[in-house]
N, C-alpha and C. Protein backbone atom coordinates (compact mmCIF):
# COMPACT_ATOMS: atom_id res chain seq x y z
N UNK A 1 0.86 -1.17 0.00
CA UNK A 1 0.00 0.00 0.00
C UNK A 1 0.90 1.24 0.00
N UNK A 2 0.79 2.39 -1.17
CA UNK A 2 1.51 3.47 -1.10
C UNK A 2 1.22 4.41 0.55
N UNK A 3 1.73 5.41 0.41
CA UNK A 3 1.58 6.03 2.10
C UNK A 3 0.48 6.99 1.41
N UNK A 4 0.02 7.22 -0.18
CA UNK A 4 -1.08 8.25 -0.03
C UNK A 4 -2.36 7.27 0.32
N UNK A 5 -2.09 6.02 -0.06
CA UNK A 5 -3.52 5.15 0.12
C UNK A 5 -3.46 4.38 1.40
N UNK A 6 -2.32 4.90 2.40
CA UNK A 6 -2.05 4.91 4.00
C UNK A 6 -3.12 6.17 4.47
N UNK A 7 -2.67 7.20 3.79
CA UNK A 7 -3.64 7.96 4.41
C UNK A 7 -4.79 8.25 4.25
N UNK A 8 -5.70 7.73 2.72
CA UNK A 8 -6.99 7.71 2.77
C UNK A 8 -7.35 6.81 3.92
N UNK A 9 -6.93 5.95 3.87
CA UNK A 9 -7.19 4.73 5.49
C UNK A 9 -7.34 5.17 6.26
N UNK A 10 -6.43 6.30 6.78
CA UNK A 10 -6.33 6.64 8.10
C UNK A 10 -7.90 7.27 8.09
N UNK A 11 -7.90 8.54 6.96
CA UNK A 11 -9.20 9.44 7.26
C UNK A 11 -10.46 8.93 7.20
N UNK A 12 -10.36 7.39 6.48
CA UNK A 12 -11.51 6.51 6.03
C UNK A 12 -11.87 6.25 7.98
N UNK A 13 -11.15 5.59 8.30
CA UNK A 13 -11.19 4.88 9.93
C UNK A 13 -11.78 5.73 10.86
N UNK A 14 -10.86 7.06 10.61
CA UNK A 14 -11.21 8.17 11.48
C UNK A 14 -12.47 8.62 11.45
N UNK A 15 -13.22 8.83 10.34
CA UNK A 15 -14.45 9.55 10.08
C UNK A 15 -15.44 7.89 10.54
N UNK A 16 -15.10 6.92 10.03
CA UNK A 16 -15.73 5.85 10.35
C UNK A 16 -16.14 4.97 12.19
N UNK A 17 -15.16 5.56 12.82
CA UNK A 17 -15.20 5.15 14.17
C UNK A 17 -15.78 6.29 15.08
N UNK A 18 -15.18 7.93 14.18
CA UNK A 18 -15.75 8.86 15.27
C UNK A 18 -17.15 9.55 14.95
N UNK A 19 -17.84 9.64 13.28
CA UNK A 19 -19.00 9.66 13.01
C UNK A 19 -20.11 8.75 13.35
N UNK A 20 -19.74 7.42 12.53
CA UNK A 20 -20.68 6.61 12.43
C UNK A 20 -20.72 5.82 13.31
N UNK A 21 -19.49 5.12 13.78
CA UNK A 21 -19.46 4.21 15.36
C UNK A 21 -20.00 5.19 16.45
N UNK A 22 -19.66 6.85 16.86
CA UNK A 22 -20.02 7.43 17.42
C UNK A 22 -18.86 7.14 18.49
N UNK A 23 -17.60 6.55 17.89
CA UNK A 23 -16.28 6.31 19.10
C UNK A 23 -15.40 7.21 19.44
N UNK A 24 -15.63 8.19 20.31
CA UNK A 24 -14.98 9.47 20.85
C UNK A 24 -13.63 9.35 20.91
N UNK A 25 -13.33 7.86 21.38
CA UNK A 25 -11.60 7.52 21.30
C UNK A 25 -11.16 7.61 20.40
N UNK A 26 -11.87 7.61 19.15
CA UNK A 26 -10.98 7.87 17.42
C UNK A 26 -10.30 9.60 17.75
N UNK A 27 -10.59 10.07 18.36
CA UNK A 27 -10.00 11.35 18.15
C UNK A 27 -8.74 11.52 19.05
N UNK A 28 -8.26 10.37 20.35
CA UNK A 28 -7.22 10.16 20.35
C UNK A 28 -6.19 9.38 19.46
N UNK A 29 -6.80 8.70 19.17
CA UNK A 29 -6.16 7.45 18.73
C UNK A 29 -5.89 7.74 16.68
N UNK A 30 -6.47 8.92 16.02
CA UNK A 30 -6.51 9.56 14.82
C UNK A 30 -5.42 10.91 14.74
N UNK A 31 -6.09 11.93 15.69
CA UNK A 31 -5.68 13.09 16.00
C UNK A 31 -4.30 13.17 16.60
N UNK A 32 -3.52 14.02 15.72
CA UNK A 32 -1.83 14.16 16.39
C UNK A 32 -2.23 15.11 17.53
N UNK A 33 -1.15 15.24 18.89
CA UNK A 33 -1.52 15.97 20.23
C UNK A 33 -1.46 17.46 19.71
N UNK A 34 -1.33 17.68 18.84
CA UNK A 34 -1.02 19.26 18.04
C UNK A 34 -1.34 19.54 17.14
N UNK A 35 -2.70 18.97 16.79
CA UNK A 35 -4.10 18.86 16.10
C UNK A 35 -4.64 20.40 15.95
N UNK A 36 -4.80 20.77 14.76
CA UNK A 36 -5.24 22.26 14.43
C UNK A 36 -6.60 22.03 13.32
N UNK A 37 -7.28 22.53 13.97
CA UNK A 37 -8.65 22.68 13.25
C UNK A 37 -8.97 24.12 12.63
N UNK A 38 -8.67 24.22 11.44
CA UNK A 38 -8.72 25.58 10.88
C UNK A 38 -10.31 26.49 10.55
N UNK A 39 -11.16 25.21 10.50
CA UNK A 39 -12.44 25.49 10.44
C UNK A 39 -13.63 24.46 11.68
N UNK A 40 -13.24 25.28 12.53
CA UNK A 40 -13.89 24.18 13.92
C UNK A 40 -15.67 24.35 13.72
N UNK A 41 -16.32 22.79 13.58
CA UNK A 41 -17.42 22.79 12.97
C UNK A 41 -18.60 23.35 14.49
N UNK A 42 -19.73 24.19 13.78
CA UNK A 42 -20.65 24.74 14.80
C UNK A 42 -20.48 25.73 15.79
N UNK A 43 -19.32 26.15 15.77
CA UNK A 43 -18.50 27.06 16.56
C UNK A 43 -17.64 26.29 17.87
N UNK A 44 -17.51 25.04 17.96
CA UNK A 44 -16.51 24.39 18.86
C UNK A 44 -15.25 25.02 18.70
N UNK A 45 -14.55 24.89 19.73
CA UNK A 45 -13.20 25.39 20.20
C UNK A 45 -12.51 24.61 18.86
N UNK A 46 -11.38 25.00 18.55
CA UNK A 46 -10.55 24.15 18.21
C UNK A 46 -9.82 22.88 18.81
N UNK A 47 -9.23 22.37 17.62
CA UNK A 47 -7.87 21.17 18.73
C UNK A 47 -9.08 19.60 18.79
N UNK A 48 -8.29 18.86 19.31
CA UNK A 48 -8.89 17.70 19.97
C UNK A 48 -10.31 17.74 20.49
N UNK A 49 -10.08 18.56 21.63
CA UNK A 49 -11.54 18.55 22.74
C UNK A 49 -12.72 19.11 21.69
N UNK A 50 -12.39 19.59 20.75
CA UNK A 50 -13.78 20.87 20.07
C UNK A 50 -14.11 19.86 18.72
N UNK A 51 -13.33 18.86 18.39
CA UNK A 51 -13.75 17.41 17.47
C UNK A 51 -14.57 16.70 18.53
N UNK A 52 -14.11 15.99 19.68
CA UNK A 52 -14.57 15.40 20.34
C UNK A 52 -15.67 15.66 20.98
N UNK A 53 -16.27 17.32 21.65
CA UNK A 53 -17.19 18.27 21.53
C UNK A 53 -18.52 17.78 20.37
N UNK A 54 -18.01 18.23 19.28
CA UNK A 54 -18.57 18.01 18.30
C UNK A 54 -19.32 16.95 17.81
N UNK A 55 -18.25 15.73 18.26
CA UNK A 55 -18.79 14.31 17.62
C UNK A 55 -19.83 13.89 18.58
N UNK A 56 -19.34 14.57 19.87
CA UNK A 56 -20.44 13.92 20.77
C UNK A 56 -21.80 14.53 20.62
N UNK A 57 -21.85 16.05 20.36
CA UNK A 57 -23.38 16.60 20.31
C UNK A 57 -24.10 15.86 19.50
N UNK A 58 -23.31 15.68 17.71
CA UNK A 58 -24.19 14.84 17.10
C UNK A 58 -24.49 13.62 17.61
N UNK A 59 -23.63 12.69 18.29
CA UNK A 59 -24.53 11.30 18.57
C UNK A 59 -24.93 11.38 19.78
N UNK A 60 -25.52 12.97 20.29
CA UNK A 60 -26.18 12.92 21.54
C UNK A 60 -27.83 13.01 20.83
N UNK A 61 -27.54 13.79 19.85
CA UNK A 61 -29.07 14.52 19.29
C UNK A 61 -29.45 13.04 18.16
N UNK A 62 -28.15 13.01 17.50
CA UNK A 62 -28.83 11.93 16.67
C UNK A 62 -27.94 10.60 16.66
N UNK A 63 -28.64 9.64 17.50
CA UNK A 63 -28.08 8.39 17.91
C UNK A 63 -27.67 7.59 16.88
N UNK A 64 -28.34 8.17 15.21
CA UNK A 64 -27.72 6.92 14.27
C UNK A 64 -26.97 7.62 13.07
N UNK A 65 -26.60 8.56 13.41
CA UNK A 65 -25.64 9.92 12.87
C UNK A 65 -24.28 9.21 12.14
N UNK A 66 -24.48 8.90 10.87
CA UNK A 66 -23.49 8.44 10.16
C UNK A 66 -22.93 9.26 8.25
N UNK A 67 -21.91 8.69 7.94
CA UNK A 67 -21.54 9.17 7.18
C UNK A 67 -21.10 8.85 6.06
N UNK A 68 -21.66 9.23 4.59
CA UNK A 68 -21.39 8.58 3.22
C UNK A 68 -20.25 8.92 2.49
N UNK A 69 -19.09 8.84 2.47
CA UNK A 69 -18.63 9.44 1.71
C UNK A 69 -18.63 9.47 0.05
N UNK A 70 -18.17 10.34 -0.39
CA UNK A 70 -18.79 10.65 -1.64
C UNK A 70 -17.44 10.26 -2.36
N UNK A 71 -16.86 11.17 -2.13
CA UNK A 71 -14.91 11.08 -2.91
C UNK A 71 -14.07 11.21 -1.61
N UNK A 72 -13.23 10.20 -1.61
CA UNK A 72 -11.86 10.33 -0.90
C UNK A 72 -10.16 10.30 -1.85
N UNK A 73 -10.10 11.82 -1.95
CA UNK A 73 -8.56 11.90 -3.10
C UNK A 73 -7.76 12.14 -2.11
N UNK A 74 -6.64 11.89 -2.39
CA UNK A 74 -5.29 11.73 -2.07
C UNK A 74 -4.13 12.56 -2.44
N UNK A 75 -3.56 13.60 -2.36
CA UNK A 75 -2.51 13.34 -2.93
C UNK A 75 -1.21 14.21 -2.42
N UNK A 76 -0.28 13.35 -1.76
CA UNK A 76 1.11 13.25 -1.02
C UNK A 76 0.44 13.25 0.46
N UNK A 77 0.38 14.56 1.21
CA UNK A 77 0.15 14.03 2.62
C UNK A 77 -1.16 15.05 2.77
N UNK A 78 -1.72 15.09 1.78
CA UNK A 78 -3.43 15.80 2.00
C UNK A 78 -4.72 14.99 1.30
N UNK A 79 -4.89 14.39 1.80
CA UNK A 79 -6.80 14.04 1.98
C UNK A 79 -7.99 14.88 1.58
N UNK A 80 -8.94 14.90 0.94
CA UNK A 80 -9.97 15.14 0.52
C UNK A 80 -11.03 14.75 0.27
N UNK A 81 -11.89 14.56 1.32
CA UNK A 81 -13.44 13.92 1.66
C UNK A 81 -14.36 14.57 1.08
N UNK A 82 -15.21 14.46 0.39
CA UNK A 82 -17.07 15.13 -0.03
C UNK A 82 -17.58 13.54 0.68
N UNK A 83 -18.25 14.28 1.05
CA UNK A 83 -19.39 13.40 2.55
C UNK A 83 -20.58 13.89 2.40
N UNK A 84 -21.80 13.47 3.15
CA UNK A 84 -23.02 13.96 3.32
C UNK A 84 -23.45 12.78 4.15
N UNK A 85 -23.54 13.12 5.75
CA UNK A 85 -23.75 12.82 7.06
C UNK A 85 -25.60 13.01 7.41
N UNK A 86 -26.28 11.88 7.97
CA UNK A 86 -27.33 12.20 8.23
C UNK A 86 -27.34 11.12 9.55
N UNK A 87 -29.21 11.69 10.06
CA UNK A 87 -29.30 10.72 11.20
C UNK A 87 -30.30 11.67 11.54
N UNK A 88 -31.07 10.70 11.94
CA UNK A 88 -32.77 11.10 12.80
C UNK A 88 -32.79 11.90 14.10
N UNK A 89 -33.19 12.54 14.30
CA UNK A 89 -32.99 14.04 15.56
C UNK A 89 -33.78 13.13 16.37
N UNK A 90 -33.25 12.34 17.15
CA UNK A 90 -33.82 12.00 18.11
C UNK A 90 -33.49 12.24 20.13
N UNK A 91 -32.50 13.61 19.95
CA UNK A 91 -31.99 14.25 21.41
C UNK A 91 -32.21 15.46 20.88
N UNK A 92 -31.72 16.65 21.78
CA UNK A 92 -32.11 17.91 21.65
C UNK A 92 -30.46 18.42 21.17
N UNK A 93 -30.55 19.00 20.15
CA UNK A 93 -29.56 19.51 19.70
C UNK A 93 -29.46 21.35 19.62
N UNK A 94 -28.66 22.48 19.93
CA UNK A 94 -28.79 23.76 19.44
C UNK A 94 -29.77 24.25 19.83
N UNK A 95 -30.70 23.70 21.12
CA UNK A 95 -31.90 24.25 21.60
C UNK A 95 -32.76 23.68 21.54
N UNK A 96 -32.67 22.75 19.89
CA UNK A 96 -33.66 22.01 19.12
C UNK A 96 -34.56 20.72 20.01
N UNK A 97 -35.80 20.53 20.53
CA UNK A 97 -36.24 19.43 21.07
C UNK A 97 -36.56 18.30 20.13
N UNK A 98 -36.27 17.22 20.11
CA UNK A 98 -36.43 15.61 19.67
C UNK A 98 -37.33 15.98 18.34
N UNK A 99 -37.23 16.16 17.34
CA UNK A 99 -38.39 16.33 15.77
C UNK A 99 -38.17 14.42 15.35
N UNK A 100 -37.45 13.81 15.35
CA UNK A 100 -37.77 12.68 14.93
C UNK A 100 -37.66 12.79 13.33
N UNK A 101 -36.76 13.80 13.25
CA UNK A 101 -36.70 13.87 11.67
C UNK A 101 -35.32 13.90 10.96
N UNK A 102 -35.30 13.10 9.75
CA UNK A 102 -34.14 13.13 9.52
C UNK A 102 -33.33 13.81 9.08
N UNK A 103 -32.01 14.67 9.10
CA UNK A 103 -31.54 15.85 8.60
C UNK A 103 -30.15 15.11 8.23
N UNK A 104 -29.31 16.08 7.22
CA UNK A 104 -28.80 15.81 6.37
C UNK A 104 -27.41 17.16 5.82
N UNK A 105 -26.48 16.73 6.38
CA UNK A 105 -25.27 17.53 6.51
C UNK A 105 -24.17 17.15 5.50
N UNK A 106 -24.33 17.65 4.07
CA UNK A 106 -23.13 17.78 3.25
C UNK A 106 -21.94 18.53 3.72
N UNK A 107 -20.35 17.82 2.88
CA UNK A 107 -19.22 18.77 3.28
C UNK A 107 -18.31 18.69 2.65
N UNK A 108 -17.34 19.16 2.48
CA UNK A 108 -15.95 18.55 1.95
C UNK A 108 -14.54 19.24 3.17
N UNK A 109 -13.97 18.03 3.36
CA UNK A 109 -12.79 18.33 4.36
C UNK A 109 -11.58 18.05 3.84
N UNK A 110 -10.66 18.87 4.16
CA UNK A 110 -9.08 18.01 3.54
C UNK A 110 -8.72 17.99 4.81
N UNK A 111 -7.80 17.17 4.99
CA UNK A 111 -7.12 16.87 6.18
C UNK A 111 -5.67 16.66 5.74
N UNK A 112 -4.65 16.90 6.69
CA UNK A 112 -3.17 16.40 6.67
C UNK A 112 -2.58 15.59 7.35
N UNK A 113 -1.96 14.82 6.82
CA UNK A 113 -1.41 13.71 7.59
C UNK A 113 -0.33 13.90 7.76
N UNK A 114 0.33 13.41 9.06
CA UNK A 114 1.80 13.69 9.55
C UNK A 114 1.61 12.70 10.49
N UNK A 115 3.30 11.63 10.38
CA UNK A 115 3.50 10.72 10.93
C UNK A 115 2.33 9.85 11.40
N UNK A 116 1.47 9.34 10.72
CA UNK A 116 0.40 8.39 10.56
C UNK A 116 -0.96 8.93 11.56
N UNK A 117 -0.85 10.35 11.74
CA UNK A 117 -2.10 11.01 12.54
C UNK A 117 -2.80 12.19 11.40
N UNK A 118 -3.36 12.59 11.87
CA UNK A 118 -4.07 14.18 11.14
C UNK A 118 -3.65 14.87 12.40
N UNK A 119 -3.10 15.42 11.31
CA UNK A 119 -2.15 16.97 11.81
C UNK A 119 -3.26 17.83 11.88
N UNK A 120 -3.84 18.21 10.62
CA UNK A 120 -4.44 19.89 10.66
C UNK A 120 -5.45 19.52 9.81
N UNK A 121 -6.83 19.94 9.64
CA UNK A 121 -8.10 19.49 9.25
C UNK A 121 -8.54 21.01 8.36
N UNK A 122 -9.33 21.52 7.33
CA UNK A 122 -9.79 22.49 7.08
C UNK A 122 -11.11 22.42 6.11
N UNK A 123 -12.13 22.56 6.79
CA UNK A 123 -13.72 22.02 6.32
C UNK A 123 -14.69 22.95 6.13
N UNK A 124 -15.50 22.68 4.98
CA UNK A 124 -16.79 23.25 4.68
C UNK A 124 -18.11 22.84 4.57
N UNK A 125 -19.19 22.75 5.75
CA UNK A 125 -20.16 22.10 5.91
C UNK A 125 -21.11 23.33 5.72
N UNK A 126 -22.23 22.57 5.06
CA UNK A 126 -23.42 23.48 4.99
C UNK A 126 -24.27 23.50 6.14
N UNK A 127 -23.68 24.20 7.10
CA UNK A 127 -24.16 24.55 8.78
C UNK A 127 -25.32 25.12 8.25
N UNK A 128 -25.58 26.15 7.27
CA UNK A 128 -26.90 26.96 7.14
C UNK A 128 -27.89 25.93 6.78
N UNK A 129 -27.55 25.29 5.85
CA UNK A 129 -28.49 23.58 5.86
C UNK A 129 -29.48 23.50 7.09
N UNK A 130 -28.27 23.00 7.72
CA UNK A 130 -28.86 22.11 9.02
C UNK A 130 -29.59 23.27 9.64
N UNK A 131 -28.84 24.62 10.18
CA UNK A 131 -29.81 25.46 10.75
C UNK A 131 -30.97 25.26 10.32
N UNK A 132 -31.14 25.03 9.40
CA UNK A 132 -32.70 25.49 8.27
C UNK A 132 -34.14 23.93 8.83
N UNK A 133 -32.53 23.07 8.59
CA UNK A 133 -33.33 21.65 8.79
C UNK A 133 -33.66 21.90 10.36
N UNK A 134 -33.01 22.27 11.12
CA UNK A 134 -33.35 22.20 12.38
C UNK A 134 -34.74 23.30 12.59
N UNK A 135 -35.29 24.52 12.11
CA UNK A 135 -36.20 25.14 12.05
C UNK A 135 -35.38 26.52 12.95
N UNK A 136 -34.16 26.52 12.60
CA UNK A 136 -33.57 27.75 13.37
C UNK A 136 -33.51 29.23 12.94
N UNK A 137 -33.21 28.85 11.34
CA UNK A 137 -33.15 30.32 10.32
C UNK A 137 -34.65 29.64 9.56
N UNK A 138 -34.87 30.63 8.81
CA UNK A 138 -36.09 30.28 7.68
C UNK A 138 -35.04 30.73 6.57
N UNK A 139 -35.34 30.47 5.16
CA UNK A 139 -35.11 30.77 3.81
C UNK A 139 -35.50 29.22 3.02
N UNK A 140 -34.81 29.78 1.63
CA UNK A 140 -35.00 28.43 0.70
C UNK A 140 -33.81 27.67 1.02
């Protein structure tokens, strides 16, 4: 296995244990200790704790909160995911009480790999989406 199709693995595992398993330990066991999140999702802190933050709200609100990926490219020590993440609102998320409905979070992330971790992450999710799905903003 080349080390660029080392590191789709890595980001494949990572997104796979800490999305869809809902396994908070992927973000030790993925994340280098000097982990930089350039675009920290929902307004979480950066770093470690503000992934781990993160992963947990979704599988607090939505217990079956998983993730498709669309494209995973490669190339030397940067990663590139298009995803689209869903799961049934079944906890209270952003204020939001239990709708029982399913919502639906497109994105694309690159990530960097250094010495077999993700170094530094930099992502674009359609947060206004979900606001919308959640009944927070109105528009089309």
């Amino acid at each position: 296995m080349t080390a660029t199709e080392q590191n789709k693995e890595i980001v494949r595992d990572y997104i796979g244990r800490l999305f869809t398993k809902g396994d908070l330990t992927a973000v030790d066991d993925y994340l280098a200790e000097d982990y930089v999140d350039h675009d920290p999702p929902f307004g979480t802190p950066g770093g470690r704790a503000g992934m781990r933050g993160a992963a947990a709200m979704f599988r607090d609100a939505f217990p079956d909160w998983h993730t498709e990926v669309g494209h995973l490219i490669a190339e030397g020590d940067l990663v590139c995911e298009r995803f689209t993440a869903s799961g049934v609102q079944r906890g209270a998320v952003m204020g939001v009480p239990p709708t029982g409905k399913t919502v639906t979070l497109p994105g694309i992330q690159i990530f960097r790999i250094s010495g077999g971790k993700i170094a530094e992450r930099w992502g674009q999710l359609d947060e206004l989406g979900l606001l919308r799905q959640l009944g927070l903003v109105s528009g089309p």
